[in-house]
Protein backbone atom coordinates (compact mmCIF):
# COMPACT_ATOMS: atom_id res chain seq x y z
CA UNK A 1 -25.88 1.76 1.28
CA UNK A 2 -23.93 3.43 -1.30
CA UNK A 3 -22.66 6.33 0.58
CA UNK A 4 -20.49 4.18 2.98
CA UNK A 5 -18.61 3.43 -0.05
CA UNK A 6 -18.62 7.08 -0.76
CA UNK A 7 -14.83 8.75 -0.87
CA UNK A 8 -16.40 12.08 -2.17
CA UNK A 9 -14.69 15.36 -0.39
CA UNK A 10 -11.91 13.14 0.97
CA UNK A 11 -8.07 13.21 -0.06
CA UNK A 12 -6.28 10.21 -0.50
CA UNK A 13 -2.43 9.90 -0.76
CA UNK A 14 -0.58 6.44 -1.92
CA UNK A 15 3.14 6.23 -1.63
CA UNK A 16 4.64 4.12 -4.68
CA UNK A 17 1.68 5.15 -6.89
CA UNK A 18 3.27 5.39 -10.44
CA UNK A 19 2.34 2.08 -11.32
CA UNK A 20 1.78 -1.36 -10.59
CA UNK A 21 -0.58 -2.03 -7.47
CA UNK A 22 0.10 1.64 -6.25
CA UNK A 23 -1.50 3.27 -9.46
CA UNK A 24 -4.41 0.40 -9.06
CA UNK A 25 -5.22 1.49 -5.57
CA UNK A 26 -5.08 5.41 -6.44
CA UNK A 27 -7.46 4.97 -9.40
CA UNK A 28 -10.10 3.12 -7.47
CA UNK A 29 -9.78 5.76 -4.35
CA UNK A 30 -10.42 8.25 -7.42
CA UNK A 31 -13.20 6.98 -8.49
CA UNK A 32 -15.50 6.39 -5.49
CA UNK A 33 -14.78 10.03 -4.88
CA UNK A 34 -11.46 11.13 -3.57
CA UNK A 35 -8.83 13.65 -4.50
CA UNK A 36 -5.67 11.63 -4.87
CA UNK A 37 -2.07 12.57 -3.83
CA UNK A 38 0.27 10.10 -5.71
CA UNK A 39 3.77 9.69 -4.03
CA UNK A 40 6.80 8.24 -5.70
CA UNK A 41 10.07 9.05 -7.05
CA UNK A 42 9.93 8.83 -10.65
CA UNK A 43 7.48 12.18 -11.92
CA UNK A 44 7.57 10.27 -15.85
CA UNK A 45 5.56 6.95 -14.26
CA UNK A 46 3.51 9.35 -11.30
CA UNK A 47 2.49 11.35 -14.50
CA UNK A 48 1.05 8.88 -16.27
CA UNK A 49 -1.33 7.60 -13.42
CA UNK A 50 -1.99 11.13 -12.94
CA UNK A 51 -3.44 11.72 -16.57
CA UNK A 52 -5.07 8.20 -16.63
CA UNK A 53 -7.19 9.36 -13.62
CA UNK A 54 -7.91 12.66 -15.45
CA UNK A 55 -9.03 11.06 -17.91
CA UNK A 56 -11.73 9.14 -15.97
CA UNK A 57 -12.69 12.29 -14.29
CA UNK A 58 -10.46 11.95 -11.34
CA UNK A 59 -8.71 14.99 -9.39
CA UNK A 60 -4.89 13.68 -8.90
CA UNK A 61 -1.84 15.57 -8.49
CA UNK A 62 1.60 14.66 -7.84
CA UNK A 63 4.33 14.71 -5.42
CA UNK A 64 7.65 13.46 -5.55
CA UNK A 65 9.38 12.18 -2.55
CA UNK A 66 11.72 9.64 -1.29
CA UNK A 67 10.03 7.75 1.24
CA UNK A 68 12.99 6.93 3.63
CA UNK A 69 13.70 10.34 4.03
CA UNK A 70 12.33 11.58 7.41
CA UNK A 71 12.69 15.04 6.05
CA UNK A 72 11.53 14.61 2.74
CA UNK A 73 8.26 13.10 3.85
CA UNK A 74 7.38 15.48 6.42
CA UNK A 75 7.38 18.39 4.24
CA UNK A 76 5.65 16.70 1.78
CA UNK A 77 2.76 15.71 4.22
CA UNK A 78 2.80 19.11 5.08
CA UNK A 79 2.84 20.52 1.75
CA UNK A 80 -0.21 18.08 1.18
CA UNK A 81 -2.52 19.23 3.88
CA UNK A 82 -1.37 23.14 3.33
CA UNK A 83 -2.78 22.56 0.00
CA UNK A 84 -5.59 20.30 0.19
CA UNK A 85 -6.52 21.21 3.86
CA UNK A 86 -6.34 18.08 5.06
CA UNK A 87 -5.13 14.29 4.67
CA UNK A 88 -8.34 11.52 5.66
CA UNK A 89 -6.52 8.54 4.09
CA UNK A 90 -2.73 7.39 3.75
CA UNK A 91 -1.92 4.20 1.82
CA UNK A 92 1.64 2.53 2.65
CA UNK A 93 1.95 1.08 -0.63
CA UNK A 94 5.84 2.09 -2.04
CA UNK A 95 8.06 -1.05 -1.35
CA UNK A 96 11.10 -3.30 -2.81
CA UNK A 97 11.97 -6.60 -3.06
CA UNK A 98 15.52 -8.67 -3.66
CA UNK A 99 15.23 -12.32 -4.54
CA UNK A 100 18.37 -14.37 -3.12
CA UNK A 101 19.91 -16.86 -1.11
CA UNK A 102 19.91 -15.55 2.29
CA UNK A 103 23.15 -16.27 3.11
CA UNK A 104 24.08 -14.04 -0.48
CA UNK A 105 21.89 -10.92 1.13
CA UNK A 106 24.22 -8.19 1.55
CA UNK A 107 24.15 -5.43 3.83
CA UNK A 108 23.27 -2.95 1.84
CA UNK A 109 20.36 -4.73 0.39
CA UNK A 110 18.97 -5.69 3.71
CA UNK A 111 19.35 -2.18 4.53
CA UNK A 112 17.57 -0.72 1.61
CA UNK A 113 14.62 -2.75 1.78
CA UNK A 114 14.18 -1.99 5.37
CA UNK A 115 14.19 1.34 4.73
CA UNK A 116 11.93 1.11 2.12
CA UNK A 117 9.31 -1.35 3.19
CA UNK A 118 9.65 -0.40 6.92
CA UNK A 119 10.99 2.87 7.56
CA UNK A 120 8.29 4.59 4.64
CA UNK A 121 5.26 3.47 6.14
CA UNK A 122 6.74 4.46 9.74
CA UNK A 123 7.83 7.57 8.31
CA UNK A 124 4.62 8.47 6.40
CA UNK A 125 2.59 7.40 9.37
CA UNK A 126 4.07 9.42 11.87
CA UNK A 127 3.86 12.36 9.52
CA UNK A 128 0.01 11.83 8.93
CA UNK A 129 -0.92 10.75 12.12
CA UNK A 130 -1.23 13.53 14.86
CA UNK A 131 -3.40 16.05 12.86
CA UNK A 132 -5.72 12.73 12.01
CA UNK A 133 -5.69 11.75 15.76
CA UNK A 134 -6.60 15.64 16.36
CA UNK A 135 -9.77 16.00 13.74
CA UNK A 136 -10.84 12.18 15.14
CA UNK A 137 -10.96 10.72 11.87
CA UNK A 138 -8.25 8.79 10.00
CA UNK A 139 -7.70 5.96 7.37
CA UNK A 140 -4.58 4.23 7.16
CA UNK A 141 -4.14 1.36 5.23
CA UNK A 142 -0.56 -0.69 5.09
CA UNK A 143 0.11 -2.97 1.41
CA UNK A 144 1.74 -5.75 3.32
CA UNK A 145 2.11 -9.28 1.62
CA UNK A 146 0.60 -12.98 1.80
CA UNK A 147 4.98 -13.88 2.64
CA UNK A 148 4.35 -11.71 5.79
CA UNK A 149 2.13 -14.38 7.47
CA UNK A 150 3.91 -17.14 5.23
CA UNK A 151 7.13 -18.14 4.73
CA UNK A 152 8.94 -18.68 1.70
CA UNK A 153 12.53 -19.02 0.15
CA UNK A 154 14.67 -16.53 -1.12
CA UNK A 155 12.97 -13.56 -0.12
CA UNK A 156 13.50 -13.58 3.44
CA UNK A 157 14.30 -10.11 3.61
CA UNK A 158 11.24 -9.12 2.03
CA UNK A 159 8.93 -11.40 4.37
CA UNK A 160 10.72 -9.87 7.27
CA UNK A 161 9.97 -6.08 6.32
CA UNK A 162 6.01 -7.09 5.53
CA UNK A 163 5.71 -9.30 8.65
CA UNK A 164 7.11 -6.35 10.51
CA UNK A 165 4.76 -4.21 8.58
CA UNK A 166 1.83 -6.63 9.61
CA UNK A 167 2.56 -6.26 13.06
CA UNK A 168 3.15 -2.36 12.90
CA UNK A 169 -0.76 -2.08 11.32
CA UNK A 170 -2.20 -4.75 14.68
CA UNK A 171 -0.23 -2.53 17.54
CA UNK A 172 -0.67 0.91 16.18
CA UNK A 173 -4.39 0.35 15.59
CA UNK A 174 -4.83 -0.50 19.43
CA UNK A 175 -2.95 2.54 20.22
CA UNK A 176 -5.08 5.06 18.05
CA UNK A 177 -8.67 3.48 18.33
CA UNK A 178 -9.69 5.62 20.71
CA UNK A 179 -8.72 8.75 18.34
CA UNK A 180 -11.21 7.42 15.54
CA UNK A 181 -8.52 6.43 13.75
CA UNK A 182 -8.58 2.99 11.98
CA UNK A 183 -5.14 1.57 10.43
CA UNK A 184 -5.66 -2.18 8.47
CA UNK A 185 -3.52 -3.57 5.96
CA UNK A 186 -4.04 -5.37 2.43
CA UNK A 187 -2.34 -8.30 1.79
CA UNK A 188 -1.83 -9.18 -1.70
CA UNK A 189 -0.44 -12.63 -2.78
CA UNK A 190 0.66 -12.94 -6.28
CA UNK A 191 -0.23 -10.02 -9.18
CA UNK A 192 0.84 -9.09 -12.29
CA UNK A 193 3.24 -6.76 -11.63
CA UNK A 194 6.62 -5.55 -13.12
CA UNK A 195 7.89 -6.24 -9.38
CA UNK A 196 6.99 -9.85 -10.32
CA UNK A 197 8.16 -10.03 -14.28
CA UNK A 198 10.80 -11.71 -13.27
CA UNK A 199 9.18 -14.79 -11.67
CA UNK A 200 6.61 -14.66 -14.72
CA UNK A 201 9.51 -14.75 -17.13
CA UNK A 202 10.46 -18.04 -16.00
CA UNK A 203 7.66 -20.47 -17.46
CA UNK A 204 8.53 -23.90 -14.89
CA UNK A 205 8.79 -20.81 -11.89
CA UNK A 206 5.66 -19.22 -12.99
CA UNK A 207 3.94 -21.95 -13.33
CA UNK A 208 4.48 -23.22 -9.64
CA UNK A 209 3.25 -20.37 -8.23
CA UNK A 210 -0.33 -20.44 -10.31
CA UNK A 211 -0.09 -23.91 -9.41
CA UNK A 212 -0.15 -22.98 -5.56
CA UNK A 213 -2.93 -20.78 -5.69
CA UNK A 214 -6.47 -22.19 -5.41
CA UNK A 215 -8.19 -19.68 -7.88
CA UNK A 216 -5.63 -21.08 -10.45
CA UNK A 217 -4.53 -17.67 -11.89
CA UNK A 218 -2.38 -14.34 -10.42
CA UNK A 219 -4.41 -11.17 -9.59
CA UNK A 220 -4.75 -8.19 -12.08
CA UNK A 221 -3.72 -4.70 -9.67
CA UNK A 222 -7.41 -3.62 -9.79
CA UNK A 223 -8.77 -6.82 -8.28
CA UNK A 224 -6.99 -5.04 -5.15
CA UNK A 225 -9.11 -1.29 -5.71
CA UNK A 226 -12.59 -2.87 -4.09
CA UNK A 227 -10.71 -3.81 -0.82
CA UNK A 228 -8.80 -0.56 -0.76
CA UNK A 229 -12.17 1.60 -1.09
CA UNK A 230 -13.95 -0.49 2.02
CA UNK A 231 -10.81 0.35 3.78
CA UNK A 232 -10.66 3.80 3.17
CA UNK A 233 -14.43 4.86 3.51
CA UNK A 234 -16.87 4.47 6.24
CA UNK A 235 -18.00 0.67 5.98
CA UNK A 236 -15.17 0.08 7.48
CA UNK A 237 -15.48 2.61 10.56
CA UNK A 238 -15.65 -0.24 13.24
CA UNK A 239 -12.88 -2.62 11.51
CA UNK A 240 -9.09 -1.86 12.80
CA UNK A 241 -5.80 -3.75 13.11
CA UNK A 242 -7.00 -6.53 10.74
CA UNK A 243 -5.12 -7.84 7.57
CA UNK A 244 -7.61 -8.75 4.48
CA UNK A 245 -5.60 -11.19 2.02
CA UNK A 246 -6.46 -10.24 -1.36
CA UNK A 247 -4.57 -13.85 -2.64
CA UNK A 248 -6.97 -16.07 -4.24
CA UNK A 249 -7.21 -18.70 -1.34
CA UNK A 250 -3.48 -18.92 -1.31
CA UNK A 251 -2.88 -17.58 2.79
CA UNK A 252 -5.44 -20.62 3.47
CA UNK A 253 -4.11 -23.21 1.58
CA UNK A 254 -1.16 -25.63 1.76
């Protein structure tokens, strides 16, 4: 039963991989097998997820790339499967998030996150995508969000880009199924992040969230690596356009 879980021989890339749930996700693809491609903007942070999986005994490398720009990304896919011949499993994981009144979002900000949350993954997809529809064998696995399927205040601009996100992993799936191709999505409620220091530095804040989730506690990033391995290997062959909340009870819950 192992070897469905097997990653061996296959390369992985994750966009925003220099740290939080990004560098999580590429060090548990690394370790059930995979050659990992991380993706991000910053080489100091991409560097040190690159030694810590070298250190394990994982094969990383790095690339750095903007992921809302169309040109950017495509040469860095194709840099990517120039050098490692191919690319069996893209993780959408680089995103943003504002916290604010809607009615103080700005433009800009709206804009950014969009481009970030939503453009990346379209970007990066559409990059990946035709050489994995023409070998008949593709993983591609969207980090959307709990606040994609639920709503909640002050970050509607961030629920909007994962709920679009959410919907972009259900309708692409149908559309490539037939290629071998299976896209899915992760959706992680609250973590320990540094995306999320700032709701942890507030102690009453903080403590409202635990409060809401039934498992009592927020996630450490590598609680997320099991469900990103299933996703990316063969167990998961026959699952597509789903969404597994990694959340501790909190998407069922009210």
């Amino acid at each position: 039963m192992s070897h469905l879980f097997s990653l061996a021989g296959k390369t992985a890339v994750v966009t925003g991989a220099g740290r939080g749930l990004g560098a999580a996700i590429a060090n548990a693809l690394s370790e059930a097998g995979a050659r990992v491609v991380l993706i991000g903007r910053t080489r100091a942070t991409l560097e040190e997820a690159r030694v810590a999986i070298a250190d394990a005994g994982g094969e990383a490398s790095v690339e750095i790339c903007d992921v809302t720009d169309a040109t950017a990304v495509a040469s860095t896919m194709e840099r990517i499967c120039r050098r490692q011949g191919r690319i069996d499993v893209l993780v959408n994981n680089a995103g943003i998030s504002h916290r604010a009144e809607f009615s103080h979002v700005s433009e800009a900000a709206w804009d950014e996150l969009m481009a970030v949350n939503l453009k990346g993954p379209f970007l990066a997809t559409r990059a990946a995508l035709p050489a994995m529809i023409e070998r008949r064998a593709g993983k591609i696995i969207n980090i959307v969000s709990v606040v994609g399927e639920l709503g909640r205040p002050f970050i509607v601009p961030y629920s909007t880009s994962k709920g679009g996100l959410r919907m972009m992993t259900r309708a692409l799936a149908t559309e490539v199924a037939e290629h071998n191709v299976q896209v899915n999505g992760i959706g992680p409620g609250y973590f320990v992040t540094d995306m999320n220091r700032p709701i942890m530095a507030d102690g009453p804040l903080y403590q409202s969230r635990v409060a809401r989730v039934p498992a009592k506690r927020w996630g450490d990033p590598g609680e997320l690596g099991g469900t990103a391995v299933f996703l990316a290997s063969q167990a998961s062959d026959y699952v597509n356009g789903q969404v597994i909340y990694v959340d501790g009870g909190l998407s069922c819950s009210f």
